[in-house]
PDB file of N, CA and C in Angstrom:
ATOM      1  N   UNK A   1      -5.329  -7.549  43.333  1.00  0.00           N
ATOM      2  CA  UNK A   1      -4.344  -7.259  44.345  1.00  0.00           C
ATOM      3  C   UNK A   1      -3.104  -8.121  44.091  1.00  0.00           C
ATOM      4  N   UNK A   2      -1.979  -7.618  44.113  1.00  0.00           N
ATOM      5  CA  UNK A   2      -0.421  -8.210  44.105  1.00  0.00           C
ATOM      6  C   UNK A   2      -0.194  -8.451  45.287  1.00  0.00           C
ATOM      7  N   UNK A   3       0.495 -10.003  45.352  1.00  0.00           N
ATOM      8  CA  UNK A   3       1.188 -10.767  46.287  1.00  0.00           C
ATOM      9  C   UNK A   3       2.336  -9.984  46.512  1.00  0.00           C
ATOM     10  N   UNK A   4       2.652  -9.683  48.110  1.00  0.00           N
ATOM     11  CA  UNK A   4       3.507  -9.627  48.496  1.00  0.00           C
ATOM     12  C   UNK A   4       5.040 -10.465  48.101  1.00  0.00           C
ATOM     13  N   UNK A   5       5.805 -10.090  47.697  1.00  0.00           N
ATOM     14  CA  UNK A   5       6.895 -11.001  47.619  1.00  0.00           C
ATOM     15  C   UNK A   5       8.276 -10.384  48.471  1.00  0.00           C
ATOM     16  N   UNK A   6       8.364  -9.787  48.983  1.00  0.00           N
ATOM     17  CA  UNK A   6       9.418  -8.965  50.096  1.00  0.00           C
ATOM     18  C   UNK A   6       9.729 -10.340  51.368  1.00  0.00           C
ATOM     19  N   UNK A   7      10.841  -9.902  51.707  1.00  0.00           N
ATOM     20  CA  UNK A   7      11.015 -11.322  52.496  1.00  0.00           C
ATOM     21  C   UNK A   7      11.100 -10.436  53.754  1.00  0.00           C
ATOM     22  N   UNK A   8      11.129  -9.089  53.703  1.00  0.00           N
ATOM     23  CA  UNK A   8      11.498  -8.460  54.379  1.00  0.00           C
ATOM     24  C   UNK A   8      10.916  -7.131  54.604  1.00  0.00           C
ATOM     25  N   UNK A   9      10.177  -6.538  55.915  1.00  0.00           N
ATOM     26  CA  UNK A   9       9.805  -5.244  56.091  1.00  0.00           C
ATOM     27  C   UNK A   9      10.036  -3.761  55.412  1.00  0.00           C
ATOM     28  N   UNK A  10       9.461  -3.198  54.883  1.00  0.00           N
ATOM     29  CA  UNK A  10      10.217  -1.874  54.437  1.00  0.00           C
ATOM     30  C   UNK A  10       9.599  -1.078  55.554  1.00  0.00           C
ATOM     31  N   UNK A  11      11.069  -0.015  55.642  1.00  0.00           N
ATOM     32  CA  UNK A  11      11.134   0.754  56.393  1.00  0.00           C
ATOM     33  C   UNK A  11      11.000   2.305  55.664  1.00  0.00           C
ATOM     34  N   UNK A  12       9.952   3.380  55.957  1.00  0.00           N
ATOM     35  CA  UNK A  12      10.066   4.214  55.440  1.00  0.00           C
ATOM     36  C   UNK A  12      11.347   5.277  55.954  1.00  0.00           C
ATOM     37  N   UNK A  13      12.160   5.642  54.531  1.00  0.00           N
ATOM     38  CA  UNK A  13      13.117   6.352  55.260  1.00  0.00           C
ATOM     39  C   UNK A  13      13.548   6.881  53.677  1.00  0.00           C
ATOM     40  N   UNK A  14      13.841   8.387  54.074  1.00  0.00           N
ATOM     41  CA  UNK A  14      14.006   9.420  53.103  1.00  0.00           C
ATOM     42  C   UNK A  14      15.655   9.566  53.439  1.00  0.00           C
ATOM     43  N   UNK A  15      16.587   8.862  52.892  1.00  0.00           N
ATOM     44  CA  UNK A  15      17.687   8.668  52.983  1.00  0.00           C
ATOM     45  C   UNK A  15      18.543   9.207  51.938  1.00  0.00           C
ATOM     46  N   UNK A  16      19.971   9.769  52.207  1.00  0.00           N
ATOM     47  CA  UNK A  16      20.572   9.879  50.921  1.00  0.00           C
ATOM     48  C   UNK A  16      21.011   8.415  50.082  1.00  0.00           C
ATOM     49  N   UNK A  17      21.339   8.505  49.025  1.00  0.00           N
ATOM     50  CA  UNK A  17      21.939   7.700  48.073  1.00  0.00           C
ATOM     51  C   UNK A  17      22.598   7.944  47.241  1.00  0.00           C
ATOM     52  N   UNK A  18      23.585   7.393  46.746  1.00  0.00           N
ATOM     53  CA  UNK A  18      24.266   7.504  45.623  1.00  0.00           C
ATOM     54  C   UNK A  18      24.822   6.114  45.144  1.00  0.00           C
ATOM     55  N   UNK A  19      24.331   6.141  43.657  1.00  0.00           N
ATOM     56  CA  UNK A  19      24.172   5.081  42.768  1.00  0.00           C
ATOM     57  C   UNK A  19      25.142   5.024  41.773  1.00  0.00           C
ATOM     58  N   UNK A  20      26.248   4.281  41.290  1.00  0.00           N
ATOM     59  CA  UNK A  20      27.096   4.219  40.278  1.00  0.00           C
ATOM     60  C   UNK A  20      27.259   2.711  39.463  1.00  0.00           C
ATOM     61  N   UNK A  21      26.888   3.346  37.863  1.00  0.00           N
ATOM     62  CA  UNK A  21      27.143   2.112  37.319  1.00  0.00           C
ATOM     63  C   UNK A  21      27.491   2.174  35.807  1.00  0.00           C
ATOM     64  N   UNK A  22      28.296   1.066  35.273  1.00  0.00           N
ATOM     65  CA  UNK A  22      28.816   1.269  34.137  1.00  0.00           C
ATOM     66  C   UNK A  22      28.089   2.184  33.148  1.00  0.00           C
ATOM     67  N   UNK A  23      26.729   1.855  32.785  1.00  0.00           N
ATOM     68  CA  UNK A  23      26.138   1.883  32.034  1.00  0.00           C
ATOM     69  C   UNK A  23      25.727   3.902  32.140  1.00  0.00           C
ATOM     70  N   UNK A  24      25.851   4.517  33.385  1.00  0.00           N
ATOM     71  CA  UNK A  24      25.361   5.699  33.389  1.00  0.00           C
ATOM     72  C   UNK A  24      26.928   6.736  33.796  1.00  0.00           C
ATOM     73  N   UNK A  25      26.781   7.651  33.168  1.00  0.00           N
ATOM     74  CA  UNK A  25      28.159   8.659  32.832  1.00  0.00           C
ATOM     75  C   UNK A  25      28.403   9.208  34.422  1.00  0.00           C
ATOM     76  N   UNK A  26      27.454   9.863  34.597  1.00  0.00           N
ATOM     77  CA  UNK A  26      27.838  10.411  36.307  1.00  0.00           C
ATOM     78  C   UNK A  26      26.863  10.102  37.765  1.00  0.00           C
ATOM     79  N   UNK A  27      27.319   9.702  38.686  1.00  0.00           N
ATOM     80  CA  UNK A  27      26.694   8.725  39.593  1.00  0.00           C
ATOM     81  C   UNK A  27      25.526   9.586  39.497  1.00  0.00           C
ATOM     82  N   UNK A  28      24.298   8.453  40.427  1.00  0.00           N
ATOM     83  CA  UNK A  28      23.114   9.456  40.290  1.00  0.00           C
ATOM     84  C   UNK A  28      22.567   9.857  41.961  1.00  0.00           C
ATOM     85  N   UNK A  29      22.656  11.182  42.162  1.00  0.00           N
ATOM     86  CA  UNK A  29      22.423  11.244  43.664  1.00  0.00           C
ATOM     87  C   UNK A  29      20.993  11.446  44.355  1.00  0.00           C
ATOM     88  N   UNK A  30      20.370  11.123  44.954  1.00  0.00           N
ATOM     89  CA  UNK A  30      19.041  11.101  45.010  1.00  0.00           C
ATOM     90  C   UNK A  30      18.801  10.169  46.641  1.00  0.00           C
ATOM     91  N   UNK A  31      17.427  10.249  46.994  1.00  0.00           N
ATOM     92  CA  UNK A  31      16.695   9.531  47.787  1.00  0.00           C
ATOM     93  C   UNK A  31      16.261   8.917  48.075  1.00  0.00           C
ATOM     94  N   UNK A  32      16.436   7.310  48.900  1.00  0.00           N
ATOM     95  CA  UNK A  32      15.783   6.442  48.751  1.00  0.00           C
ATOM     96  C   UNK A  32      14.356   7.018  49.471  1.00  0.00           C
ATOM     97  N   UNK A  33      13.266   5.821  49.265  1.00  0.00           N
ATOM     98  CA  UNK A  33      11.843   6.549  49.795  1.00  0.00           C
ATOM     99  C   UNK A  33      11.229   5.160  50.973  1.00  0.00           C
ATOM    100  N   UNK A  34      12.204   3.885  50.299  1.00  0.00           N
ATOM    101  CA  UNK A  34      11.796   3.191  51.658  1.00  0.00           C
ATOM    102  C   UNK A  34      13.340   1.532  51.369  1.00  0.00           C
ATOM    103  N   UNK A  35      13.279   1.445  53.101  1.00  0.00           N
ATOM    104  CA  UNK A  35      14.691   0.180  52.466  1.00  0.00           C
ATOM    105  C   UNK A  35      14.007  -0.967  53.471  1.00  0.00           C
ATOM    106  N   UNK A  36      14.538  -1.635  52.859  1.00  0.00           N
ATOM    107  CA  UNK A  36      14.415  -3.425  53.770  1.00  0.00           C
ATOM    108  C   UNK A  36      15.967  -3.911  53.716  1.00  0.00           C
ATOM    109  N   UNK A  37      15.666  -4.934  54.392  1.00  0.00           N
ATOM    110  CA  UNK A  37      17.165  -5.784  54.697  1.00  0.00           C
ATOM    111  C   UNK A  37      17.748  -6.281  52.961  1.00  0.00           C
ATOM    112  N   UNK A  38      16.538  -6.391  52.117  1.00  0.00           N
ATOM    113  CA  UNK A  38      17.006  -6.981  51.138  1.00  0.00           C
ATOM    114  C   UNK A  38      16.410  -5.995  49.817  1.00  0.00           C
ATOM    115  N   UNK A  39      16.345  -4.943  50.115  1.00  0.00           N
ATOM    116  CA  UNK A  39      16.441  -4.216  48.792  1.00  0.00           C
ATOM    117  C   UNK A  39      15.998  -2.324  49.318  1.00  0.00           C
ATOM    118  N   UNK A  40      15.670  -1.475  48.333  1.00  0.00           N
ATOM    119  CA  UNK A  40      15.442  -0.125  48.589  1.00  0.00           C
ATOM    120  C   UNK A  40      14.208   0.264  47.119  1.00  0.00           C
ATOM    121  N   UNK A  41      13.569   1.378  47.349  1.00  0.00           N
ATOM    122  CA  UNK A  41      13.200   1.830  46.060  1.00  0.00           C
ATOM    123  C   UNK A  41      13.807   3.519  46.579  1.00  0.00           C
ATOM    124  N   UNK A  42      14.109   4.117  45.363  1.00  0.00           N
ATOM    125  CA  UNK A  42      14.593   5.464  45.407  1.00  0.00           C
ATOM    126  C   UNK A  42      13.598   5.998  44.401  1.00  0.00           C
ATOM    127  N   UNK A  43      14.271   7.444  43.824  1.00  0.00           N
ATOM    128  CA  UNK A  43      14.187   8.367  43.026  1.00  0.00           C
ATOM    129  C   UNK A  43      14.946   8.369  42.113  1.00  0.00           C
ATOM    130  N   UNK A  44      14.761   8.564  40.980  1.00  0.00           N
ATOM    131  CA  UNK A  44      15.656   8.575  39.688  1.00  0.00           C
ATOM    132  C   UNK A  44      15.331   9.680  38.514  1.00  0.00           C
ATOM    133  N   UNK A  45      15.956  10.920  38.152  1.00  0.00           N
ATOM    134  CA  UNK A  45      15.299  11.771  37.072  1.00  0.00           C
ATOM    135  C   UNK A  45      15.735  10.388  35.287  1.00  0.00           C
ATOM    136  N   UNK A  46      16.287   9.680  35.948  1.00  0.00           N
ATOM    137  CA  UNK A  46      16.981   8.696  34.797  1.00  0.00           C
ATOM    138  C   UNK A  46      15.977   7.615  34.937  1.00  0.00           C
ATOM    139  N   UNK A  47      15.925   6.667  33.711  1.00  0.00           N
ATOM    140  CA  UNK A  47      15.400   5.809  33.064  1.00  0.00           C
ATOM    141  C   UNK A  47      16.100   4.743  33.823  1.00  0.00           C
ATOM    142  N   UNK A  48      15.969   3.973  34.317  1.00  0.00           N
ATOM    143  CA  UNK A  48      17.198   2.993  34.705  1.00  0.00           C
ATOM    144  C   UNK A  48      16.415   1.485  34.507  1.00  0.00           C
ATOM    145  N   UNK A  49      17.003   0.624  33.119  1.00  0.00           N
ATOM    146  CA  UNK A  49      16.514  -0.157  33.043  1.00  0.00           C
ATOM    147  C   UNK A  49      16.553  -1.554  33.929  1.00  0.00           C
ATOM    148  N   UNK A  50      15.474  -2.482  34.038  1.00  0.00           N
ATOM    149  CA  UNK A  50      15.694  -3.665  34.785  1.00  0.00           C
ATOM    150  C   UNK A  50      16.337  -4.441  34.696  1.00  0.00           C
ATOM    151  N   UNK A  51      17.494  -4.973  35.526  1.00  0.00           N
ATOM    152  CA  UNK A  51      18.590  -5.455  35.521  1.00  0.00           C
ATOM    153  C   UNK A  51      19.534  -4.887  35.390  1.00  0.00           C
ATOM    154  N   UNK A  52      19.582  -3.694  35.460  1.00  0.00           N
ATOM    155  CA  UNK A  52      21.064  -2.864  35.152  1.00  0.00           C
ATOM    156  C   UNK A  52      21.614  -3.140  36.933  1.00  0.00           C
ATOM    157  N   UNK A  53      22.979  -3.590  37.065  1.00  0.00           N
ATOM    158  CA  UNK A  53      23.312  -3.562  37.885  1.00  0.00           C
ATOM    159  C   UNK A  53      24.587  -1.916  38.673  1.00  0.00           C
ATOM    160  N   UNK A  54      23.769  -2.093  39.678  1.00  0.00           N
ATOM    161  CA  UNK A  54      24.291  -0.584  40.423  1.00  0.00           C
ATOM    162  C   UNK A  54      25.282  -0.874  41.931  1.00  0.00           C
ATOM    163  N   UNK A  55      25.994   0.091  41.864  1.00  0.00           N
ATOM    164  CA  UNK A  55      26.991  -0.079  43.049  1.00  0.00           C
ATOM    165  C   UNK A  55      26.375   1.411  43.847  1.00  0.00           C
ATOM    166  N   UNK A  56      26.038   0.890  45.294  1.00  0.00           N
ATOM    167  CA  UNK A  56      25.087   1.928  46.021  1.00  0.00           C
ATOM    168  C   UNK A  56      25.990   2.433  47.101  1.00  0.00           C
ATOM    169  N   UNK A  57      26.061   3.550  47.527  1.00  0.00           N
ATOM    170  CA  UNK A  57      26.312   4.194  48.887  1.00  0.00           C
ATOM    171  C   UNK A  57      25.006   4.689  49.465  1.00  0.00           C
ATOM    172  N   UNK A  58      24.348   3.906  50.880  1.00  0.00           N
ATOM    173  CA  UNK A  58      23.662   4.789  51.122  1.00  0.00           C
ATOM    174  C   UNK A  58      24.060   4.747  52.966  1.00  0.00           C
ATOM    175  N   UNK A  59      23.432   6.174  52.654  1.00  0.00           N
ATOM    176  CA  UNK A  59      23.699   7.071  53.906  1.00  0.00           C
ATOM    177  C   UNK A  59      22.229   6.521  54.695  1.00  0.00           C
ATOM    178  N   UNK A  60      22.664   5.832  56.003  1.00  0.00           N
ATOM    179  CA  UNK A  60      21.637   5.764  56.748  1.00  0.00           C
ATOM    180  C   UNK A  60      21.839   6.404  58.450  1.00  0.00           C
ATOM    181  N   UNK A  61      23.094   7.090  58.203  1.00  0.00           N
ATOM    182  CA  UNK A  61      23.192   7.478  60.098  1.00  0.00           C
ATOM    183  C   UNK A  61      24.082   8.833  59.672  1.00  0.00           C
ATOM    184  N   UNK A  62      23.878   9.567  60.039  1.00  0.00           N
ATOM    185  CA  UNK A  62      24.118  11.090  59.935  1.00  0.00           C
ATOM    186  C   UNK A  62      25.761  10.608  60.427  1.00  0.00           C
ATOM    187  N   UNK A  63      27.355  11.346  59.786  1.00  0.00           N
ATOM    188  CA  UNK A  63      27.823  10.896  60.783  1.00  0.00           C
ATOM    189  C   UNK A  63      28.728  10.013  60.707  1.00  0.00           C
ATOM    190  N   UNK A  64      28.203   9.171  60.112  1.00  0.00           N
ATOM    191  CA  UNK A  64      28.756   7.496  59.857  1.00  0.00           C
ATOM    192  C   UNK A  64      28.928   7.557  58.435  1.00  0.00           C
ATOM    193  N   UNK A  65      30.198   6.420  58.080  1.00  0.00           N
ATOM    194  CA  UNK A  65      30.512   5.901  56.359  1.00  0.00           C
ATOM    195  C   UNK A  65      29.058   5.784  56.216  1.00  0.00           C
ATOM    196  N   UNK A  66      28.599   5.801  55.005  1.00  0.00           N
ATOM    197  CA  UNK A  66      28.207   4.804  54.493  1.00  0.00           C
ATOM    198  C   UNK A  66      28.211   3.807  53.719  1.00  0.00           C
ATOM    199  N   UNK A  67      26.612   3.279  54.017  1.00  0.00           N
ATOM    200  CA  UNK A  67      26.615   1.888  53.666  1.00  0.00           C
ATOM    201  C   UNK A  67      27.010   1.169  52.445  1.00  0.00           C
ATOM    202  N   UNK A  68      27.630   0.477  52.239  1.00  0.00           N
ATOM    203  CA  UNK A  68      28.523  -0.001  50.434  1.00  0.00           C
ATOM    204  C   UNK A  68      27.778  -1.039  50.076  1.00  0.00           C
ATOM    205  N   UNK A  69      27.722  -1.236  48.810  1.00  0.00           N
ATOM    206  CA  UNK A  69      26.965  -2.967  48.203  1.00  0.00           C
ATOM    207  C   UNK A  69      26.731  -2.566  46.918  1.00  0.00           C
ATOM    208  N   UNK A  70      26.473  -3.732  46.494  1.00  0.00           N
ATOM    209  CA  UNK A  70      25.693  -3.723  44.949  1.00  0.00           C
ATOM    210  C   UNK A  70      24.135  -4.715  45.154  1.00  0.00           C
ATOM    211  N   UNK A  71      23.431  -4.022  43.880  1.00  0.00           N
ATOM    212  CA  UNK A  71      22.244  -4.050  43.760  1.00  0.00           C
ATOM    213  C   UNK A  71      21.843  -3.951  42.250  1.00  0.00           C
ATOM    214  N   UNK A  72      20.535  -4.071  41.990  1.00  0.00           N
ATOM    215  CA  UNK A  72      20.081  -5.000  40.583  1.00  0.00           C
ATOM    216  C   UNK A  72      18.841  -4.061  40.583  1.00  0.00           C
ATOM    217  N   UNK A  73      18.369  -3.433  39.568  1.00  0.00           N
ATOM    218  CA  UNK A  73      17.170  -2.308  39.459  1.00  0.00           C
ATOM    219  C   UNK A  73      16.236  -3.838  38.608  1.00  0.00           C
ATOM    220  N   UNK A  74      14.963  -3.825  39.433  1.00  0.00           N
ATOM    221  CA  UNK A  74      14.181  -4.944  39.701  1.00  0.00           C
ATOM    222  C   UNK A  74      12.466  -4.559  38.890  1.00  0.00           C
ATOM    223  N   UNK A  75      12.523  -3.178  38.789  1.00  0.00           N
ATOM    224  CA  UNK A  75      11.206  -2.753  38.450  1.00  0.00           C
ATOM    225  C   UNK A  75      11.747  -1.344  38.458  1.00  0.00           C
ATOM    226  N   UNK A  76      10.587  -0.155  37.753  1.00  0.00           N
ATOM    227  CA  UNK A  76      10.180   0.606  37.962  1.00  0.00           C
ATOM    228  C   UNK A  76       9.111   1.887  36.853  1.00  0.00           C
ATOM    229  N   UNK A  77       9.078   3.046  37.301  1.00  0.00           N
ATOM    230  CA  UNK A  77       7.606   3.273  36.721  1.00  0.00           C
ATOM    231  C   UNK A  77       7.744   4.612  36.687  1.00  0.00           C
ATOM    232  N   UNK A  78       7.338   5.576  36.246  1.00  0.00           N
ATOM    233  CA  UNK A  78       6.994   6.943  35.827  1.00  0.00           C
ATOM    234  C   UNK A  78       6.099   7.344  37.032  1.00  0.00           C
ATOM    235  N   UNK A  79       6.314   8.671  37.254  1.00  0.00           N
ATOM    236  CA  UNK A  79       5.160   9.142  38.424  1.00  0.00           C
ATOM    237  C   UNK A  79       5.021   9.934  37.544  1.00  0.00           C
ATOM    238  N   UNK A  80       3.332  10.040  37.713  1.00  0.00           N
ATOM    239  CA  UNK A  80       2.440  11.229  36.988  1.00  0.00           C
ATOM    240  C   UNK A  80       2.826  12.612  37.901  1.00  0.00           C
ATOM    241  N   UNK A  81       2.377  13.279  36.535  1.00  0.00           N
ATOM    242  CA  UNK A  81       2.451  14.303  36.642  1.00  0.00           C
ATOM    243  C   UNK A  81       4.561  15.151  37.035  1.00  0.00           C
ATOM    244  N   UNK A  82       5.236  14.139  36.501  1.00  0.00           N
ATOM    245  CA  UNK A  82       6.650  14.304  37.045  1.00  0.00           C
ATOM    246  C   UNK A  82       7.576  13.993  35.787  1.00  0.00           C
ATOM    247  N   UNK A  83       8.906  14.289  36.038  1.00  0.00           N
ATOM    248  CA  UNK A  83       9.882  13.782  35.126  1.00  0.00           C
ATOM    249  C   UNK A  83      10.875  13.002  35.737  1.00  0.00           C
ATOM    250  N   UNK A  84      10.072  12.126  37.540  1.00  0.00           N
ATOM    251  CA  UNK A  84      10.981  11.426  37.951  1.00  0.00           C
ATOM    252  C   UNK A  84      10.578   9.813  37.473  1.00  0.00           C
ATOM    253  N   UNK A  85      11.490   8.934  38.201  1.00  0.00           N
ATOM    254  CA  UNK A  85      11.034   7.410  37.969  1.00  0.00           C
ATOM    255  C   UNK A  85      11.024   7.277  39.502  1.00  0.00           C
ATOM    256  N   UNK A  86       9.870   5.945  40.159  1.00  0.00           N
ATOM    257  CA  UNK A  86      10.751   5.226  41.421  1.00  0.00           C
ATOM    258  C   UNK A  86      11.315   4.319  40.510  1.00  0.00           C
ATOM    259  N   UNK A  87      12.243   3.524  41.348  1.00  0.00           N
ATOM    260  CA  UNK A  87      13.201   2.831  40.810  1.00  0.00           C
ATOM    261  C   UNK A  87      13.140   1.504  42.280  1.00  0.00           C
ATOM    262  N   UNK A  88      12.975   0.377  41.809  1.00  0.00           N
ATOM    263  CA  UNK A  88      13.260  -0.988  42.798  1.00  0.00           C
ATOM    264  C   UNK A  88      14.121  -1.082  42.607  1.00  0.00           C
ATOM    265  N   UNK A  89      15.307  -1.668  43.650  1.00  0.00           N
ATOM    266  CA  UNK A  89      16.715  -2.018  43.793  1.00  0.00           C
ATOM    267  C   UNK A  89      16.932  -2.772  44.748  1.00  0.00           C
ATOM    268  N   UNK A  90      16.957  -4.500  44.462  1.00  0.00           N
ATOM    269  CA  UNK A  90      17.096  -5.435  44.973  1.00  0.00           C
ATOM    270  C   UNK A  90      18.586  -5.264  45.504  1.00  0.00           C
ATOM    271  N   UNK A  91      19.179  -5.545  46.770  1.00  0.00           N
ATOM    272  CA  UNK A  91      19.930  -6.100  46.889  1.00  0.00           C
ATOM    273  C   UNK A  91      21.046  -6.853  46.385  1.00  0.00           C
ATOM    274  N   UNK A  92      22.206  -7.174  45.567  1.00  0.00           N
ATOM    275  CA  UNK A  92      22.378  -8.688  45.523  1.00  0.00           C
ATOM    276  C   UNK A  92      23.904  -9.142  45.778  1.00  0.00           C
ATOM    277  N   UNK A  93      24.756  -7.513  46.201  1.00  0.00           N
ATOM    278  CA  UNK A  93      26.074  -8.644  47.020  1.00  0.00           C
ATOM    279  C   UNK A  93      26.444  -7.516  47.728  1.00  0.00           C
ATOM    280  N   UNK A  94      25.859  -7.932  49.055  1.00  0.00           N
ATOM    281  CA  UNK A  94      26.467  -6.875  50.453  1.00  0.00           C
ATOM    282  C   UNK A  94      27.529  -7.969  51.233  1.00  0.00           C
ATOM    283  N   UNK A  95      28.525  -7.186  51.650  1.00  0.00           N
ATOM    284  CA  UNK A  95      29.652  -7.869  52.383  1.00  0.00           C
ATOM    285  C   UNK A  95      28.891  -7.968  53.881  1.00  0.00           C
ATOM    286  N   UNK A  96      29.460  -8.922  54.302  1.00  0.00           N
ATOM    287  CA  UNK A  96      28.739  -9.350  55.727  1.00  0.00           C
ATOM    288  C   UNK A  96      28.372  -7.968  56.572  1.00  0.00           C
ATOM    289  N   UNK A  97      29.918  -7.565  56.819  1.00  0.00           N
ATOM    290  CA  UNK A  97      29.972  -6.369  57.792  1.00  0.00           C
ATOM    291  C   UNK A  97      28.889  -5.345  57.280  1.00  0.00           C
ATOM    292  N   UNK A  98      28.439  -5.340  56.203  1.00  0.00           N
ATOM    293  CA  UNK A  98      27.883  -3.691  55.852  1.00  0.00           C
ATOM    294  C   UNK A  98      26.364  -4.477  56.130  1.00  0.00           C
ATOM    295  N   UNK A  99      25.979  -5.833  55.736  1.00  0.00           N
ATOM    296  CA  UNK A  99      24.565  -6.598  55.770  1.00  0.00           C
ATOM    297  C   UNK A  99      24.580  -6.281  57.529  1.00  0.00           C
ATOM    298  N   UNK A 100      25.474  -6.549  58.611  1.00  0.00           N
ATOM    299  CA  UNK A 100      25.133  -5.913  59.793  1.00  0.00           C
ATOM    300  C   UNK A 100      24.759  -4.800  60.227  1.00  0.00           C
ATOM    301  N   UNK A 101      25.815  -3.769  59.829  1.00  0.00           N
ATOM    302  CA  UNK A 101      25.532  -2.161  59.441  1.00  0.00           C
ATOM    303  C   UNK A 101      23.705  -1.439  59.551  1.00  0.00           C
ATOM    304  N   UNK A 102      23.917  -2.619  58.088  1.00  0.00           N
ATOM    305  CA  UNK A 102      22.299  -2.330  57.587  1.00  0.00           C
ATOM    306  C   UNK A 102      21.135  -2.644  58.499  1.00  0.00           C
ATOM    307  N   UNK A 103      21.191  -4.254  58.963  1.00  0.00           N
ATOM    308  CA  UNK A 103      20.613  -4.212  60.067  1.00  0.00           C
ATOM    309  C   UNK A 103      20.101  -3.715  61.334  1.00  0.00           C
ATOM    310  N   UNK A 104      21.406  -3.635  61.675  1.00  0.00           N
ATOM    311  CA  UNK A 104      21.308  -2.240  62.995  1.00  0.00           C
ATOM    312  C   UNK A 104      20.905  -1.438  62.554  1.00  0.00           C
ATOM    313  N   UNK A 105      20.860  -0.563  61.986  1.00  0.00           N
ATOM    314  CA  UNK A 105      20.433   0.412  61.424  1.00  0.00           C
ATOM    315  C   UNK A 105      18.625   0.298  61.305  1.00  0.00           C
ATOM    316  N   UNK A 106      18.658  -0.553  60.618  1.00  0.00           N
ATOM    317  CA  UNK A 106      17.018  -0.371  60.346  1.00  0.00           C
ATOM    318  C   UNK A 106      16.433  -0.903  61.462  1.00  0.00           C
ATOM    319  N   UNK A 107      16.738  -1.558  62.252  1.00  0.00           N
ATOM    320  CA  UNK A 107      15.832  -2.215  63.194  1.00  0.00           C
ATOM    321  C   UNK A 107      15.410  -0.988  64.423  1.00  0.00           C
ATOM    322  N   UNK A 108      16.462   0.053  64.534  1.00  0.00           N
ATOM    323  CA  UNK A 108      15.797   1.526  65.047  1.00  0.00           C
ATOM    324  C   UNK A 108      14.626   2.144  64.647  1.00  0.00           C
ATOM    325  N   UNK A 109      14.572   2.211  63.254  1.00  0.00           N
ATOM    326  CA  UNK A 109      13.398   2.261  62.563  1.00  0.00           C
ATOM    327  C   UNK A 109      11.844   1.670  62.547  1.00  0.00           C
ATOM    328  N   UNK A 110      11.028   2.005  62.291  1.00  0.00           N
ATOM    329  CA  UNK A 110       9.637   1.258  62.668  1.00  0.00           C
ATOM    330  C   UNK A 110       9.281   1.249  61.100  1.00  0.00           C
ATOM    331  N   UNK A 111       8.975   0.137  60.374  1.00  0.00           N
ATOM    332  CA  UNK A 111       8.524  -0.421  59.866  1.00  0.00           C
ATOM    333  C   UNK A 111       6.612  -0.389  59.301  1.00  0.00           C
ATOM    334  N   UNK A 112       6.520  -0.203  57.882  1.00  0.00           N
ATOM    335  CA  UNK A 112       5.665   0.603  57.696  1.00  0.00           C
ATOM    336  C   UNK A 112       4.511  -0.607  56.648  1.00  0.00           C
ATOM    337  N   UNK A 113       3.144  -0.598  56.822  1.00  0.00           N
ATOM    338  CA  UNK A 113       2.585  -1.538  55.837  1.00  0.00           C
ATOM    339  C   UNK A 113       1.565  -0.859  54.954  1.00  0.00           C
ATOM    340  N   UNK A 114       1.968  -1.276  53.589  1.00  0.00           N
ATOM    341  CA  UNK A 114       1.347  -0.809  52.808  1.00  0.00           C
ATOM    342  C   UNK A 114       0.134  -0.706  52.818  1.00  0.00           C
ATOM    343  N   UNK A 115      -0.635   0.686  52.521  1.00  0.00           N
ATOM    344  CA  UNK A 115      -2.551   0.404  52.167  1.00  0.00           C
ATOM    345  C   UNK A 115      -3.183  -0.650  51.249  1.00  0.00           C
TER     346      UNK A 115
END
């Protein structure tokens, strides 16, 4: 069994996203599948290696801007039987105002623990 290392709750939430970064030609639009205060994992039909750093929009309120920051792809893995990846995406420079945003936001949400 793997130690928890999250400092922070994930919240399950099938959210839009959109991901842009040097390294990939056209942003990549897709779903996150769960977020915390300090990171997200999504969907990716792309390879996205660890440490590639990404500039994120994600949509968490129908309605509303969304949310702006950058983030750091931390892990991720092949799903069987698929030609997608999940993809981990740490956090690592949200401007205050949007780290509030985010907050509010998720704390509506109920919070989910892994099997």
């Amino acid at each position: 069994m793997t130690e928890e290392r999250r400092q922070a709750p994930r919240i399950r939430a099938y959210r839009p996203v959109r991901l842009h970064s040097s390294g990939i030609a056209q942003p990549i639009e897709t779903l996150t599948k769960d977020i915390s205060q300090g990171g997200a994992r999504f969907l990716s039909v792309l390879l996205i290696p660890v440490g590639t750093e990404l500039q994120l929009e994600l949509a968490l309120v129908n309605g509303q801007e969304p949310i702006t920051g950058r983030g750091r792809a931390t892990w991720f893995r092949a799903l069987p039987d698929s030609e997608q990846f999940e993809v981990g995406l740490s956090f690592s420079n949200f401007p205050d105002q949007e780290q509030r945003r985010l907050s509010a936001c998720l704390s509506r949400l109920t919070p989910f623990l892994p099997a």
